[in-house]
Protein backbone atom coordinates (compact mmCIF):
# COMPACT_ATOMS: atom_id res chain seq x y z
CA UNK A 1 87.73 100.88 87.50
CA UNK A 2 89.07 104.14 88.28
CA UNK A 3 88.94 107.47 90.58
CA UNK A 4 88.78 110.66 90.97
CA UNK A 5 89.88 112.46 94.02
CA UNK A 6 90.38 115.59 95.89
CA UNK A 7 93.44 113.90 98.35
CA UNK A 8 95.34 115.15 101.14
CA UNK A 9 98.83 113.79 101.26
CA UNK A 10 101.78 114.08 103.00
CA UNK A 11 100.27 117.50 104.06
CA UNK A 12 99.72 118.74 100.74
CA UNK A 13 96.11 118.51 98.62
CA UNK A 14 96.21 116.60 95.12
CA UNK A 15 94.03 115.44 92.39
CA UNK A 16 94.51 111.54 91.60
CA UNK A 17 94.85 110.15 89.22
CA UNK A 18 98.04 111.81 88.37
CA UNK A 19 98.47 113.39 91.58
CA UNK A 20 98.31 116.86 90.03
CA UNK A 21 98.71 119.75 93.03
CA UNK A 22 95.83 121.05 94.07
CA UNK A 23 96.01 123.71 96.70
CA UNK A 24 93.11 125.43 96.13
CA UNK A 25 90.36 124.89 99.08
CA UNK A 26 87.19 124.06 96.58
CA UNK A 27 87.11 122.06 93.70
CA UNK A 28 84.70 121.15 91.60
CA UNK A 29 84.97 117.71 89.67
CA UNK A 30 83.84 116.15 86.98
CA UNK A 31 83.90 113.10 84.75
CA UNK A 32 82.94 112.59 81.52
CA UNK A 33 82.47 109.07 79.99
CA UNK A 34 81.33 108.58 76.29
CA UNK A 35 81.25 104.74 75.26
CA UNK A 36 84.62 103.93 74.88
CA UNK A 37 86.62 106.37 77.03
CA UNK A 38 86.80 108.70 79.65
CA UNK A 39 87.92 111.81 81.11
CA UNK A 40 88.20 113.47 84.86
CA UNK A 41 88.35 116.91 85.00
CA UNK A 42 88.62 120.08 87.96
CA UNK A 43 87.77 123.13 88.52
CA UNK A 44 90.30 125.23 90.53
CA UNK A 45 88.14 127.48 93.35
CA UNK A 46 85.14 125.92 91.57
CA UNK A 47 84.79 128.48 88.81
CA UNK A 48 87.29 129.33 85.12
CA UNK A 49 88.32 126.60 83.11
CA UNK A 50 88.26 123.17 83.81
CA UNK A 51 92.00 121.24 84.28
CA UNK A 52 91.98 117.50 82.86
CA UNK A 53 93.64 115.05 85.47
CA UNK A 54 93.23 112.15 83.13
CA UNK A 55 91.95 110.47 80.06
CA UNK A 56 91.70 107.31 78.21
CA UNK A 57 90.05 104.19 76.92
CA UNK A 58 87.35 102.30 78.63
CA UNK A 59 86.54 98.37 77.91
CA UNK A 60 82.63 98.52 77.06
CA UNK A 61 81.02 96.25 79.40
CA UNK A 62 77.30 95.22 80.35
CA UNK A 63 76.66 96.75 83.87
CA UNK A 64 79.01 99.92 83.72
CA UNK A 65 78.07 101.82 87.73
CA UNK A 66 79.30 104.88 89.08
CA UNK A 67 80.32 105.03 92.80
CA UNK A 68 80.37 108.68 94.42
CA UNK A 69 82.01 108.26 97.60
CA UNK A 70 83.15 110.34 100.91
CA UNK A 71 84.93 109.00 103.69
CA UNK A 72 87.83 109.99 105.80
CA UNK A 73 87.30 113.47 106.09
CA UNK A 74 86.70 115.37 109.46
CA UNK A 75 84.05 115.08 112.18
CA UNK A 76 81.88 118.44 110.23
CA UNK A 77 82.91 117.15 106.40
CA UNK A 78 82.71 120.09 104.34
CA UNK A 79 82.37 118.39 101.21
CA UNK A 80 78.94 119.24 99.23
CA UNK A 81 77.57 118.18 95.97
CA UNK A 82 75.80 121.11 93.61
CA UNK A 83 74.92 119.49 90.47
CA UNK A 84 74.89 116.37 89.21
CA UNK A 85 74.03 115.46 85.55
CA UNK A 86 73.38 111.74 84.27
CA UNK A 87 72.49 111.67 80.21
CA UNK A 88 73.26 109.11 77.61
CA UNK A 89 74.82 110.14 74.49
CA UNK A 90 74.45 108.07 70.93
């Protein structure tokens, strides 16, 4: 198991893992998983090039799940989802 996140801490916004700075208001994220590893990626102000926060080897298993969660945010969240893209690669 791992995570992506958009975090504020200590008054100051990060990506985990890695807890690369992240000032920027909007992100975009994104995570890409082939069969034996992965990789979590942003996108600064939500457009340019993609910055990778992490990679690296994933145990193949039977029931692999993906969990896309918000919580903790404020009363009005402005958190939004445009896309999201499921496919299977061979």
């Amino acid at each position: 198991m791992f995570k992506l996140v958009y975090e504020h801490v200590d008054g100051k916004d990060y990506m985990i893992p890695g807890k690369v700075p992240a000032p920027e208001k909007t992100v975009r994220l994104r995570l890409l998983v082939t069969k034996d590893k992965y990789t979590t990626q942003f996108q600064p102000d939500a457009k340019g090039e993609f910055k990778t926060v992490a990679s690296g080897n994933l145990t193949p298993g039977v029931e692999e799940q993906v969990s896309i969660q918000c919580y903790n945010g404020p009363a009005t969240p402005s958190i939004g989802y445009d896309s999201m893209i499921f496919g299977s690669w061979k």
